[in-house]
Protein backbone atom coordinates (compact mmCIF):
# COMPACT_ATOMS: atom_id res chain seq x y z
CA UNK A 1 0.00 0.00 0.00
CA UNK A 2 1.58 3.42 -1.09
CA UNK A 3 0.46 6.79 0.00
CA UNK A 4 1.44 9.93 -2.56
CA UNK A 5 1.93 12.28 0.37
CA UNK A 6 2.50 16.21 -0.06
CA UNK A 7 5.38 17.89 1.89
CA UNK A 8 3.80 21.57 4.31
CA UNK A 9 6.32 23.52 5.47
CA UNK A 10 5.88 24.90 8.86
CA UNK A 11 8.51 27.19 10.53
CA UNK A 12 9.84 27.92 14.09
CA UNK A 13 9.77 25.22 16.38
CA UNK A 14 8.78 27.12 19.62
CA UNK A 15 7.66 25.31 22.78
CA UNK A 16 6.03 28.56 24.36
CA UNK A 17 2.22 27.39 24.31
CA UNK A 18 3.12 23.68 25.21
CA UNK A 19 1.38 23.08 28.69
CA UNK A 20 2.70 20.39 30.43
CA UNK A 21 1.24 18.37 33.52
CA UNK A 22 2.64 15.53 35.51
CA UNK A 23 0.72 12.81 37.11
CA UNK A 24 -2.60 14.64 35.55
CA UNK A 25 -6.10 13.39 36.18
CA UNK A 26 -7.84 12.60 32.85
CA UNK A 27 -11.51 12.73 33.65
CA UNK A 28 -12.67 15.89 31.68
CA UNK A 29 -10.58 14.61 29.35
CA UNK A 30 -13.03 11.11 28.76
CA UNK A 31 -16.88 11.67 28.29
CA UNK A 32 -16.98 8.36 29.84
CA UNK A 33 -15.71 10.08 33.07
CA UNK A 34 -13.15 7.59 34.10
CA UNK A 35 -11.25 8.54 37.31
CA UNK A 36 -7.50 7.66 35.39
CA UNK A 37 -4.11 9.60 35.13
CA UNK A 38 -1.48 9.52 33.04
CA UNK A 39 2.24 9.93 33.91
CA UNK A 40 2.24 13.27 31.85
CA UNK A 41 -0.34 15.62 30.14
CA UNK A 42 1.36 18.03 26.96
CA UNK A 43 -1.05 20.39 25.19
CA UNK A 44 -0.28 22.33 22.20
CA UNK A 45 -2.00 24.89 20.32
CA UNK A 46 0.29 25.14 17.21
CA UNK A 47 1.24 22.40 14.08
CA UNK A 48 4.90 23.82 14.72
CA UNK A 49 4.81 22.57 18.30
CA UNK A 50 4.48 18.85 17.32
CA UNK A 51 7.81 18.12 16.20
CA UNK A 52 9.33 19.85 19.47
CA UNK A 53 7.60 17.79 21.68
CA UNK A 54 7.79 14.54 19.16
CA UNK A 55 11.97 14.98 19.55
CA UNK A 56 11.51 15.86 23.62
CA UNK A 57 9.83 12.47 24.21
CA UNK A 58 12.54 9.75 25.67
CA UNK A 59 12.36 6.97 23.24
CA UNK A 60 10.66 3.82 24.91
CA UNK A 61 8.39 6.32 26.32
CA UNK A 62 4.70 5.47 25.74
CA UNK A 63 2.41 8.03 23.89
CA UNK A 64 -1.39 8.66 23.06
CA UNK A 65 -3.02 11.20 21.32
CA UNK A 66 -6.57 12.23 22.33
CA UNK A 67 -9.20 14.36 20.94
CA UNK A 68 -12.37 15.24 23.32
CA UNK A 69 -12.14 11.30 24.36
CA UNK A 70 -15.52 10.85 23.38
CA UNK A 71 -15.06 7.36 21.70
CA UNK A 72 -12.63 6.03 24.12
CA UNK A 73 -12.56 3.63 27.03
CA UNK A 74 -9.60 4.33 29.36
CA UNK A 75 -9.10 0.88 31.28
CA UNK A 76 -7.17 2.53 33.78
CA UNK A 77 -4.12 4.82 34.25
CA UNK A 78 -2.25 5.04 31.48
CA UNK A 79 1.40 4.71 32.16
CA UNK A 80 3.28 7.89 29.67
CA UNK A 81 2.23 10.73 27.86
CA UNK A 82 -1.18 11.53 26.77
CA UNK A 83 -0.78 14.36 23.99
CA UNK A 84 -3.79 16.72 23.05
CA UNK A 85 -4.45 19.12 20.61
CA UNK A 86 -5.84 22.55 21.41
CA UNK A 87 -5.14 23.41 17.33
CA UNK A 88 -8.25 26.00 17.08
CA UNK A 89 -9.16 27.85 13.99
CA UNK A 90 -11.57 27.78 10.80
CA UNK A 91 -10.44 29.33 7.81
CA UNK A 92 -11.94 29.43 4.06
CA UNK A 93 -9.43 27.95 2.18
CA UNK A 94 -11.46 28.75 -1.63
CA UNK A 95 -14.69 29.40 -2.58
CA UNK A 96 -16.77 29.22 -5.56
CA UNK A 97 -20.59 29.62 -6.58
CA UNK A 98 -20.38 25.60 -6.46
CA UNK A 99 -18.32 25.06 -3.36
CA UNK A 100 -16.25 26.04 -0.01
CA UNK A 101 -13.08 24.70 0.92
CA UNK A 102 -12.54 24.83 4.68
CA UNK A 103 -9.59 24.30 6.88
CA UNK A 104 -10.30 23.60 10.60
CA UNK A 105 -7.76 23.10 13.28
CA UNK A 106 -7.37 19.60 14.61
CA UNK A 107 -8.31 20.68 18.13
CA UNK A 108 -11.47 22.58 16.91
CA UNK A 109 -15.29 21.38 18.79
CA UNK A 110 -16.56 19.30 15.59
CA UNK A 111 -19.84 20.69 16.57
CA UNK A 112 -18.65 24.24 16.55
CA UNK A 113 -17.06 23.38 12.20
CA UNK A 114 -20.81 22.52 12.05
CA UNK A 115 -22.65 25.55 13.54
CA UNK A 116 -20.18 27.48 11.79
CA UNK A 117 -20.81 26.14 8.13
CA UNK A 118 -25.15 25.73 8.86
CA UNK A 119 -25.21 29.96 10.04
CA UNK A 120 -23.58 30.65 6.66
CA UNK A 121 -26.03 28.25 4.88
CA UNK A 122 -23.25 25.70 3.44
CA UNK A 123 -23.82 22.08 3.52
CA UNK A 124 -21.78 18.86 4.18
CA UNK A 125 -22.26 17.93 7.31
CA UNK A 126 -25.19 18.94 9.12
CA UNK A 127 -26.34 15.59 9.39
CA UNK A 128 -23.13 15.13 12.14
CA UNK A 129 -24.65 17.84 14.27
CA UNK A 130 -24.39 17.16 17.79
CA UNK A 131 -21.60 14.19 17.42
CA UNK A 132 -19.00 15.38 20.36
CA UNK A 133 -15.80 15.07 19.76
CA UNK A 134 -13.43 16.98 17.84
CA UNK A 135 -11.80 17.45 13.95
CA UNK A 136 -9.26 15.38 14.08
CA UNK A 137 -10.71 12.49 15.60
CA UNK A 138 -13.07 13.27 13.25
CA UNK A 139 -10.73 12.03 10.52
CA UNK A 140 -9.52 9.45 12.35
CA UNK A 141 -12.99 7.42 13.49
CA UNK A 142 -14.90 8.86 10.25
CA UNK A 143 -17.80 10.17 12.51
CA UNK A 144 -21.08 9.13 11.11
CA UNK A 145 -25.15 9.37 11.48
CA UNK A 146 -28.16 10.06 9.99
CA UNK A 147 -27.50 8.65 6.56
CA UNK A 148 -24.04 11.09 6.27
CA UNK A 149 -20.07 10.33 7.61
CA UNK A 150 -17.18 12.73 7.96
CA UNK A 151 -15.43 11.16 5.04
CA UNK A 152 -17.97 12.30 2.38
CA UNK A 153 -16.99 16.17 3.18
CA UNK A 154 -13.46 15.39 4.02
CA UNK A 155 -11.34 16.67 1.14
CA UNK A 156 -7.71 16.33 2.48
CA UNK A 157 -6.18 15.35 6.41
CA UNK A 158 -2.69 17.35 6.85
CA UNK A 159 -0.70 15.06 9.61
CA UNK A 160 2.84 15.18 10.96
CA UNK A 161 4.91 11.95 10.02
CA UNK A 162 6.84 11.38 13.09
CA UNK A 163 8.98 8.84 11.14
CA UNK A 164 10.06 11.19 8.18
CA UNK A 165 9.99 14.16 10.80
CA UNK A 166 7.76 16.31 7.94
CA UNK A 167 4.62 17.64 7.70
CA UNK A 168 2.20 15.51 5.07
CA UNK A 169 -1.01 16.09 3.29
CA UNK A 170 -3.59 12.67 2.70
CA UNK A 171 -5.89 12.52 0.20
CA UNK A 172 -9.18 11.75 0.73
CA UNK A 173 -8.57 8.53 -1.60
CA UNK A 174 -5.43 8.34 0.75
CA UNK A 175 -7.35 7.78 3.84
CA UNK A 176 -8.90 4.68 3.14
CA UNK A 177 -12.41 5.70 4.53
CA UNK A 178 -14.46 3.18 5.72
CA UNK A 179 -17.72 2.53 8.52
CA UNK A 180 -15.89 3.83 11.07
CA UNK A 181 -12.55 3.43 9.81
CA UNK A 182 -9.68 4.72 8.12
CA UNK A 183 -5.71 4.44 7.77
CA UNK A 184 -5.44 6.49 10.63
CA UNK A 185 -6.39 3.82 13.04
CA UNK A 186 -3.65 0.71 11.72
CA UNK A 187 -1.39 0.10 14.07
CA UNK A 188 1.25 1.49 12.16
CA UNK A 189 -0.77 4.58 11.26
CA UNK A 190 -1.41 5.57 13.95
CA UNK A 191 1.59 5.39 15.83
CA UNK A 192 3.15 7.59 13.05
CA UNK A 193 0.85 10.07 12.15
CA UNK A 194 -0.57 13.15 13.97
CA UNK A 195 -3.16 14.84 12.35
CA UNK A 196 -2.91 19.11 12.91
CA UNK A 197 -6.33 19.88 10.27
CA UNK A 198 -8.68 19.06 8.33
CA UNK A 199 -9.50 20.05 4.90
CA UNK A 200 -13.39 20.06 4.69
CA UNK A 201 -15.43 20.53 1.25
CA UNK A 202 -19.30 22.29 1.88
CA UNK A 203 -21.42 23.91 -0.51
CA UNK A 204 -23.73 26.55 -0.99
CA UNK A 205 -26.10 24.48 -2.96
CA UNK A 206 -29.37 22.91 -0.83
CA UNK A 207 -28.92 19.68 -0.42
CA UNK A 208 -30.65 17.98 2.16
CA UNK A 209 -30.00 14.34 2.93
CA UNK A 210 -33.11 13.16 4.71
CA UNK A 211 -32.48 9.30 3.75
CA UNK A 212 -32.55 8.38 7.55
CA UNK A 213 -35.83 7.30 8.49
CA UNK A 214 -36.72 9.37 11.49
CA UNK A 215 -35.30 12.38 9.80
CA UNK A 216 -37.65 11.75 6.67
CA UNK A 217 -40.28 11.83 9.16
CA UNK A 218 -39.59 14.89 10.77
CA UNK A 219 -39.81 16.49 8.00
CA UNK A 220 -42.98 15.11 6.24
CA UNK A 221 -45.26 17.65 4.77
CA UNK A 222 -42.39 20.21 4.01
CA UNK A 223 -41.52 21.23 0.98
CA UNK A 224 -37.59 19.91 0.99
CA UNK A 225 -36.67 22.91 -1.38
CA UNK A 226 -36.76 25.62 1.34
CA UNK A 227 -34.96 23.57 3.91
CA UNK A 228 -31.74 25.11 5.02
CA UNK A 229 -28.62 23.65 6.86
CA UNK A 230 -29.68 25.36 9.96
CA UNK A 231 -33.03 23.70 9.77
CA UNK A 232 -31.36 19.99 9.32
CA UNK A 233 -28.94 20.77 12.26
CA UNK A 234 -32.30 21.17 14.28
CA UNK A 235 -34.32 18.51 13.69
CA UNK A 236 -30.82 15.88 14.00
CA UNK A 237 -30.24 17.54 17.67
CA UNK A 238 -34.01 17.27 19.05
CA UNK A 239 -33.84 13.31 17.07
CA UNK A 240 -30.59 12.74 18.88
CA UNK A 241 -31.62 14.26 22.42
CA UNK A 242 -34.97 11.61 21.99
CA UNK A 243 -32.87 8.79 22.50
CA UNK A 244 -28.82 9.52 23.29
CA UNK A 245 -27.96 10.78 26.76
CA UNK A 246 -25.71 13.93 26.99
CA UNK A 247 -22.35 12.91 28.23
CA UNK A 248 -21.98 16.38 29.72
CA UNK A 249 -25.15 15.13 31.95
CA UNK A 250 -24.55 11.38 32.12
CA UNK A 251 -21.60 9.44 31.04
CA UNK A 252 -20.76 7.45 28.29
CA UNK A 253 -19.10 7.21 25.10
CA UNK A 254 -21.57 7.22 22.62
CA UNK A 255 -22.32 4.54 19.97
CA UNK A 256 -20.49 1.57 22.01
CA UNK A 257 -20.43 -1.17 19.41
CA UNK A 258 -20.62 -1.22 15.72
CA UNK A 259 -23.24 -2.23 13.59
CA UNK A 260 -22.25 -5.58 12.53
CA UNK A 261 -22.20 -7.26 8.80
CA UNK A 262 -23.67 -10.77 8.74
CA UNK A 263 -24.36 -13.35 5.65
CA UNK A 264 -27.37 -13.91 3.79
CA UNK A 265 -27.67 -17.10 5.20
CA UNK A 266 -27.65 -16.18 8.82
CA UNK A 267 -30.02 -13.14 8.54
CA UNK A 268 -32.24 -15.93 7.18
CA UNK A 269 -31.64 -17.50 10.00
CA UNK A 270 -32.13 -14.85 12.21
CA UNK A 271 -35.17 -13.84 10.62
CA UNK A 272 -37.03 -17.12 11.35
CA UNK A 273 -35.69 -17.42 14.47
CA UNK A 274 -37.02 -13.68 15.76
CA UNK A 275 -40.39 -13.76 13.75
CA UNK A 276 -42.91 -12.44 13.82
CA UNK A 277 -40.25 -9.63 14.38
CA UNK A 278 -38.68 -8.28 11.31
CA UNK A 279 -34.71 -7.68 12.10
CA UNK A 280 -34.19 -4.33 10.80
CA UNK A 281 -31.59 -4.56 8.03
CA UNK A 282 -29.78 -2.64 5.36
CA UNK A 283 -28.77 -4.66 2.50
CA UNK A 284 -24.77 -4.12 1.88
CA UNK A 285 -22.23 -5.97 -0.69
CA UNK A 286 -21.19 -8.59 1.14
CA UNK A 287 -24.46 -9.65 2.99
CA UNK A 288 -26.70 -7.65 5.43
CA UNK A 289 -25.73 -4.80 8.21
CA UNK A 290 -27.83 -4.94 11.20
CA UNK A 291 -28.30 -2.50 13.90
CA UNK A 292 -26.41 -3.64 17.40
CA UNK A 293 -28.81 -1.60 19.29
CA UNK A 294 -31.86 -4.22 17.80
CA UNK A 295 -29.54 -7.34 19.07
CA UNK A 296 -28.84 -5.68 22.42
CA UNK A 297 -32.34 -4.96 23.05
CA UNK A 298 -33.37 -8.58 21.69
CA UNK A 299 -31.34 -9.48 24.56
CA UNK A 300 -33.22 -7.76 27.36
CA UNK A 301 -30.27 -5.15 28.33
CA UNK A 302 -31.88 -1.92 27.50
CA UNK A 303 -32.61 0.13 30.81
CA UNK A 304 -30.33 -2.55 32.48
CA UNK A 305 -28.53 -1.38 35.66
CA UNK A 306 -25.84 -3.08 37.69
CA UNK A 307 -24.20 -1.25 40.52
CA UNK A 308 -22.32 1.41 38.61
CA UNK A 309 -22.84 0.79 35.49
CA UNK A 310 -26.38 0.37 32.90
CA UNK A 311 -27.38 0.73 29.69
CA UNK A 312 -29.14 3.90 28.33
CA UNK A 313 -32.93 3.60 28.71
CA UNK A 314 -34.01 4.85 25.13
CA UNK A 315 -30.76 3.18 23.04
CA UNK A 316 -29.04 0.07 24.00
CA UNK A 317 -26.49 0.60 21.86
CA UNK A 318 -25.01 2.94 24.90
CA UNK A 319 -23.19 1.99 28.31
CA UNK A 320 -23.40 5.03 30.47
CA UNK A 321 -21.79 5.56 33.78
CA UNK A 322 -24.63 7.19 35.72
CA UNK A 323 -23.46 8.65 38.99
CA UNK A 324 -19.70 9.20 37.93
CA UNK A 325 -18.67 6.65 39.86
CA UNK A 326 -17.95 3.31 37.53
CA UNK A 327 -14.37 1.55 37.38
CA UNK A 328 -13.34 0.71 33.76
CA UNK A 329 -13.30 -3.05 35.28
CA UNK A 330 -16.93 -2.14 35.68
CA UNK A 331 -17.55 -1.25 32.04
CA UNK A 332 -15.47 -4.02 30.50
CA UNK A 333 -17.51 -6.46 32.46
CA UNK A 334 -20.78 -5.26 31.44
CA UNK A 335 -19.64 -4.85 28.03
CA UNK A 336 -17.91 -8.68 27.99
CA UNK A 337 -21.80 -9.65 29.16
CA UNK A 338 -23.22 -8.16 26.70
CA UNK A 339 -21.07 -9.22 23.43
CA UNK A 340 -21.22 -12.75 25.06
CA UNK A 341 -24.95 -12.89 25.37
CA UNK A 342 -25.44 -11.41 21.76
CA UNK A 343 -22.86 -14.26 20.44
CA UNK A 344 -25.32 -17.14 22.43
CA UNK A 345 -28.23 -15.92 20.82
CA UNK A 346 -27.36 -14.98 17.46
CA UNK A 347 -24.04 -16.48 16.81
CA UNK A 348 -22.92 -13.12 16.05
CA UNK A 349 -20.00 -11.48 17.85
CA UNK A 350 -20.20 -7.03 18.80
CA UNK A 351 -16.99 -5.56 18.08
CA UNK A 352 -16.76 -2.26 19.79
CA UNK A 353 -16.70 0.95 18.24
CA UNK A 354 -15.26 3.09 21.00
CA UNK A 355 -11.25 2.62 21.46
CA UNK A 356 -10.07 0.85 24.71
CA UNK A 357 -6.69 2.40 25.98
């Protein structure tokens, strides 16, 4: 696999707006509100920080890079540096009567890129609205609901290679953009790469995507062609706060499993199995893709509870940490119970969406 990567220039290495924290406590850094530390905490707020700190870092030293830690499961204290972004800015890189290139710093609210582009009436990715997290994880997971993902808007990821100590542009080809995937998150990708921005393609021309079914819904009756971005961002935030909790409220980290692909021959099994209940299903290349959230809830865990952990009420397809006090031992156990019980019933086995570090 070969990558046709673009050299940036960036000047001055400075360390001046590098903060760094020892023995820091990472809880409002995890929207799963784990009570962890790390050995060290560095913050930057410039792409010309990251190779100081890169070449300040004792080799053998272990590294992470977090966003807003909104798809992550810390399984306890994490024993080097944890590195975060605080890259801010949104710039228009070009614009035309068809479209509107955007740059956005990799430590920019993804939420705020979106409220940004819906007041100026562009679209791309209103459907995301209300996804936390932030741009460069953005790029990394390739975000998704509603019918749209990050990947469709993305236009280019600018990263530092650590290996070739220069700054790189990817494609959007380059990326390899997949359900919740991309290069970013191989092994060797990821150990290499730190993305700084993100390159983000909108336009001024409506286009509403209402191909998810409850959005369709919401807007029955109205006439599609005055619809603006703003109006999209809306109804995908009150659809959204009907059935995910907010993290800020009660703890979790989202979407905690993926929606798995199975075979035409075991949907047909699954199907006569479940009946009269129709699984719902989405037919894809290689087979069928069916929610998790139906499995889970075939298996009785929605609105379950055990000491300090549960499952959201209104979506199974999220482990929340109610009262702020769960252990990640807590969380793994409950979510071991729950891929196991899925696997007995349907022979199918969860694979987890959010990272465990």
């Amino acid at each position: 696999m070969s990558y046709r990567l673009r050299r940036a220039h960036v000047t001055n290495n400075s360390s001046d707006m590098i903060r760094t924290l020892d023995n820091y406590n990472l809880t409002a850094h995890n929207t799963f509100a784990m009570n962890v530390k790390c050995s060290e905490f560095m913050e930057y707020t410039k792409a010309d920080d990251i190779p100081f700190i890169i070449s300040s870092i004792r080799k053998g030293v272990e590294k992470f890079h977090i966003g807003a830690g909104s798809n992550l499961l810390f399984t306890g204290d994490f024993p080097g540096i944890i590195l975060h972004s605080a890259i801010k800015g949104i710039e228009i890189l070009s614009e035309t009567a068809e479209e509107v290139i955007v740059r956005a710093g990799a430590g920019e609210t993804m939420d705020d890129l979106i409220l940004w582009a819906c007041r100026r009436g562009l679209w791309g990715i209103e459907n995301l609205s209300g996804i936390p997290g932030e741009v460069g994880a953005s790029a990394v997971q390739n975000v998704g609901a509603y019918g749209a993902e990050a990947a469709d808007s993305i236009v280019a990821v600018h990263a530092y290679d650590e290996v070739e100590e220069e700054f790189v542009t990817f494609t959007t080809d380059e990326c390899h953009y997949a359900y919740r995937d991309s290069v970013f998150k191989q092994a060797d990708f990821k150990k290499r790469y730190i993305i700084h921005a993100v390159d983000y393609r909108f336009s001024p021309i409506p286009a509403p995507d209402l191909s998810y079914p409850a959005l369709k819904s919401h807007f029955e009756g109205f006439d599609e062609s005055i619809l603006s971005p703003s109006d999209i961002r809306k109804a995908i935030i009150e659809i959204r706060n009907s059935k995910l909790p907010d993290p800020v409220k009660v703890p979790s980290a989202g979407s905690f499993f993926k929606n798995p692909v199975i075979s035409e021959e075991l949907f047909a099994e699954i199907r006569a199995k479940e009946a009269p209940a129709e699984p719902p299903h989405y037919k894809v290349s290689d087979g069928y893709k069916i929610p998790a959230a139906w499995l889970i809830d075939r298996c009785g865990w929605k609105g379950y509870r055990d000491g300090n952990t549960g499952v959201w009420h209104l979506q199974p397809l999220v482990i929340v940490n109610p009262d702020r006090q769960a252990s990640p031992e807590e969380v793994i156990s409950l979510e071991t119970r729950i891929i196991d019980s899925v696997k007995q019933r349907f022979g199918i086995k969860l694979t987890p969406e959010v990272e465990h570090i």
